[in-house]
C-alpha atoms as a PDB file:
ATOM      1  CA  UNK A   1     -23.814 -23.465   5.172  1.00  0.00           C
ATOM      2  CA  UNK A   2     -21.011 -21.158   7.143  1.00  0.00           C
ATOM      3  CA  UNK A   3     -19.389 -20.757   3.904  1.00  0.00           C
ATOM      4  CA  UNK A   4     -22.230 -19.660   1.644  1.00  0.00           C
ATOM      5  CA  UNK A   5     -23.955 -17.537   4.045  1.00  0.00           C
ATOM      6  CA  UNK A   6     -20.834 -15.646   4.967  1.00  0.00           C
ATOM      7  CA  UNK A   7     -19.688 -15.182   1.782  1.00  0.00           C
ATOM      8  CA  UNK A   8     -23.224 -14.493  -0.142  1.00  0.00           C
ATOM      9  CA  UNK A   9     -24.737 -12.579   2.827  1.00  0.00           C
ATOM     10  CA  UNK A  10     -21.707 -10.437   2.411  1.00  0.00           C
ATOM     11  CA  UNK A  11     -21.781 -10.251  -1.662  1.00  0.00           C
ATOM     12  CA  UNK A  12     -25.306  -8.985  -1.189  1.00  0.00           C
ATOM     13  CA  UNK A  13     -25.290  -6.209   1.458  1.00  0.00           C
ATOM     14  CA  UNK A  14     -22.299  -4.884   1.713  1.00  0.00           C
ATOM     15  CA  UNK A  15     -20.476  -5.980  -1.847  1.00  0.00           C
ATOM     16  CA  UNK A  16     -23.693  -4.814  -3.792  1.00  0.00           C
ATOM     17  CA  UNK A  17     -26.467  -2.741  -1.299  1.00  0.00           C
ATOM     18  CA  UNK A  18     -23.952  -0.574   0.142  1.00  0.00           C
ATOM     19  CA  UNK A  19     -22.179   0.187  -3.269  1.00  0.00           C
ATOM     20  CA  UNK A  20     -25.956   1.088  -4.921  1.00  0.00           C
ATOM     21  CA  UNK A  21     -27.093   3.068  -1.733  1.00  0.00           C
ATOM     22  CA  UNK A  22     -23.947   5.280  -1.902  1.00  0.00           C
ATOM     23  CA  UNK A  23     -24.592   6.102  -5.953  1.00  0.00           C
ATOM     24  CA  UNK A  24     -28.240   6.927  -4.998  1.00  0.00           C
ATOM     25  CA  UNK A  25     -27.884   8.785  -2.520  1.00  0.00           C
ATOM     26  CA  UNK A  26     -24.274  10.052  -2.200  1.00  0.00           C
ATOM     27  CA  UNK A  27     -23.869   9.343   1.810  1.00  0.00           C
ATOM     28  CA  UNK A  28     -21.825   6.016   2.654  1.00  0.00           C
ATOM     29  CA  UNK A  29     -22.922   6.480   6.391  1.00  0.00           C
ATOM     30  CA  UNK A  30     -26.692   6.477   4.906  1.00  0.00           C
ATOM     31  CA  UNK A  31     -25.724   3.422   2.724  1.00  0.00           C
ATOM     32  CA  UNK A  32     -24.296   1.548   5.806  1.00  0.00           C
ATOM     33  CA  UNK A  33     -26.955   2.610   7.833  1.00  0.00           C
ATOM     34  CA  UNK A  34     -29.900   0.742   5.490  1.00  0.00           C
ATOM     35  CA  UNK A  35     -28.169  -1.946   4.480  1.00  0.00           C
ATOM     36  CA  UNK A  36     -27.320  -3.120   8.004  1.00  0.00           C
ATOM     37  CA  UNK A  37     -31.257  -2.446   8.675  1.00  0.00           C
ATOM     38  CA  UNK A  38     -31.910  -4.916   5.851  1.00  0.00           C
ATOM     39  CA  UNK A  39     -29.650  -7.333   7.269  1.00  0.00           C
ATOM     40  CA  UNK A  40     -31.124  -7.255  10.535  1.00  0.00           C
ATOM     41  CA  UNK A  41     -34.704  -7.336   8.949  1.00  0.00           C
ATOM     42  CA  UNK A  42     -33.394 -10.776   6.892  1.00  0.00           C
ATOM     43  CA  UNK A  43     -32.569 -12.145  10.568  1.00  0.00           C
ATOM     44  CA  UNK A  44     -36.114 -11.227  11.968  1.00  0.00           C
ATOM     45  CA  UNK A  45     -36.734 -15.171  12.136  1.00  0.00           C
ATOM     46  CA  UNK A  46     -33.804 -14.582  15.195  1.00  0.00           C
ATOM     47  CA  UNK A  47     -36.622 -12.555  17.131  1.00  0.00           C
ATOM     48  CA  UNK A  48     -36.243  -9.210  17.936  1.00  0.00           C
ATOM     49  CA  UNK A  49     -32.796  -9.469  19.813  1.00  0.00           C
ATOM     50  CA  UNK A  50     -31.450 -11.759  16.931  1.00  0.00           C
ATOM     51  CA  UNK A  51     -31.855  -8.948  14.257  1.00  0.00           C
ATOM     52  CA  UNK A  52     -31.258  -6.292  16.372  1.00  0.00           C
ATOM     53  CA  UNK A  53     -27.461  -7.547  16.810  1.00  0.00           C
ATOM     54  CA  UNK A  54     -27.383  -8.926  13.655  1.00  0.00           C
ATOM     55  CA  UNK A  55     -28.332  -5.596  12.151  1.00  0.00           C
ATOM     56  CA  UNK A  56     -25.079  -3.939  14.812  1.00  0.00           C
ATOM     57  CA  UNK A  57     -23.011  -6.633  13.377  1.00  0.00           C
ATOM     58  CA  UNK A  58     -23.634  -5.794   9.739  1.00  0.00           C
ATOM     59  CA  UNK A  59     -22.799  -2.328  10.429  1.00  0.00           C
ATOM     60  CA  UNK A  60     -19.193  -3.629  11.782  1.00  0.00           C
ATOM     61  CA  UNK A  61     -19.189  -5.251   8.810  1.00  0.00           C
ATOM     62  CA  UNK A  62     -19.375  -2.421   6.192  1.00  0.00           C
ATOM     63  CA  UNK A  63     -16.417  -0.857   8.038  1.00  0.00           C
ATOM     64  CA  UNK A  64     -13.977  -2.482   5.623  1.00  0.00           C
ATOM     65  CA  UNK A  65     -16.008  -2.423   2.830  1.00  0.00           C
ATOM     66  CA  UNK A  66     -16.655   1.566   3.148  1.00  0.00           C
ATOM     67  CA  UNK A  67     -12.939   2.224   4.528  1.00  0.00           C
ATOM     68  CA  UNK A  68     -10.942   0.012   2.195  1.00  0.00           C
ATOM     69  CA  UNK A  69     -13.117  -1.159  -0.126  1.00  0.00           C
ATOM     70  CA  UNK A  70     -12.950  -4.529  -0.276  1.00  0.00           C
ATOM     71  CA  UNK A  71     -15.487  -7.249   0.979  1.00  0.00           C
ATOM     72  CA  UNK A  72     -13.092  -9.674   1.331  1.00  0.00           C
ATOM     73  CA  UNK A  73     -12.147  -8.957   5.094  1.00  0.00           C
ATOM     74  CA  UNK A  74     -15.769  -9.136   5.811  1.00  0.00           C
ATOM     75  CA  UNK A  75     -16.221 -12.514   4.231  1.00  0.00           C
ATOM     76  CA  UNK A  76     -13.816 -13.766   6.280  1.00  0.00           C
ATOM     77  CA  UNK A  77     -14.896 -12.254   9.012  1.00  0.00           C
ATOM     78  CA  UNK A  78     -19.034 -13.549   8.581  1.00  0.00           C
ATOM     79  CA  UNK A  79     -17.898 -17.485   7.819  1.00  0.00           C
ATOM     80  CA  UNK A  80     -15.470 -17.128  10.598  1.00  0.00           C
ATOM     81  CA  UNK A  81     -18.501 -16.197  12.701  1.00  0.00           C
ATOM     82  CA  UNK A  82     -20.667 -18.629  11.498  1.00  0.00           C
ATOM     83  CA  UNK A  83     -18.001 -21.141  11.834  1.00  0.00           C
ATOM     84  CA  UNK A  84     -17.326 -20.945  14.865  1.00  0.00           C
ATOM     85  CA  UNK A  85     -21.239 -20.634  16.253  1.00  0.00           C
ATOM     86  CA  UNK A  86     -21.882 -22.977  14.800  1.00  0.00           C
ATOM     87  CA  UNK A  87     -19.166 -25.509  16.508  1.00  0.00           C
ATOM     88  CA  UNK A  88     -19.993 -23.584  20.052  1.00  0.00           C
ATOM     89  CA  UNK A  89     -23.665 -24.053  19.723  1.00  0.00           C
ATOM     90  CA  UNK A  90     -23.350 -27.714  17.846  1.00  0.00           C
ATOM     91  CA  UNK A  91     -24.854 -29.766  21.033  1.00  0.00           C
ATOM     92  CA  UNK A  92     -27.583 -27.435  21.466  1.00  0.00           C
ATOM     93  CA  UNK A  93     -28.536 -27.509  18.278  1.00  0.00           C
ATOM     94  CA  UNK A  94     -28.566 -31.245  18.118  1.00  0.00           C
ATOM     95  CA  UNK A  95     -30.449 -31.708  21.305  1.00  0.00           C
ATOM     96  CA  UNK A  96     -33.281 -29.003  20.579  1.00  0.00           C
ATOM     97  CA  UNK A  97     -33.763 -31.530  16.852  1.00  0.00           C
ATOM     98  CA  UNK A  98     -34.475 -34.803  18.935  1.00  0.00           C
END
């Protein structure tokens, strides 16, 4: 799941949002801004503090994307994430499902 989240999540809002928010509207600060909104709005289920820093961390991820553009680095950067949350949090995660 680390794999396709990092690299679809990233496909979505910052491969494809962010490139249609900057030819609507022209401002790649505006287009980072939203789209890291939206991202934090998909991770409402997180609670409020879940989406607010996943929203901060979606705006650290456009930074390559607007600044080199490429999504790759942010890819990496998302399943690496997710990778390793996911191994630091793996007994609480098993414990809170018995």
């Amino acid at each position: 799941m680390s794999l396709t989240a990092g690299s679809c999540e990233e496909l979505v809002f910052r491969g494809f949002l962010i490139s249609l928010l900057v030819n609507a509207w022209g401002s790649p600060a505006l287009a980072v801004v939203l789209s890291s909104a939206a991202f934090g709005w998909m991770h409402a289920y997180q609670e409020p503090g879940g989406a607010i820093r996943a929203a901060l961390l979606g705006a650290a991820l456009a930074l390559p994307v607007v600044l080199y553009g490429s999504v790759i680095p942010s890819m990496i950067a998302h399943t690496a994430i997710d990778v390793i949350s996911g191994i630091l949090l793996q007994k609480r995660l098993i414990s809170d499902l018995e």
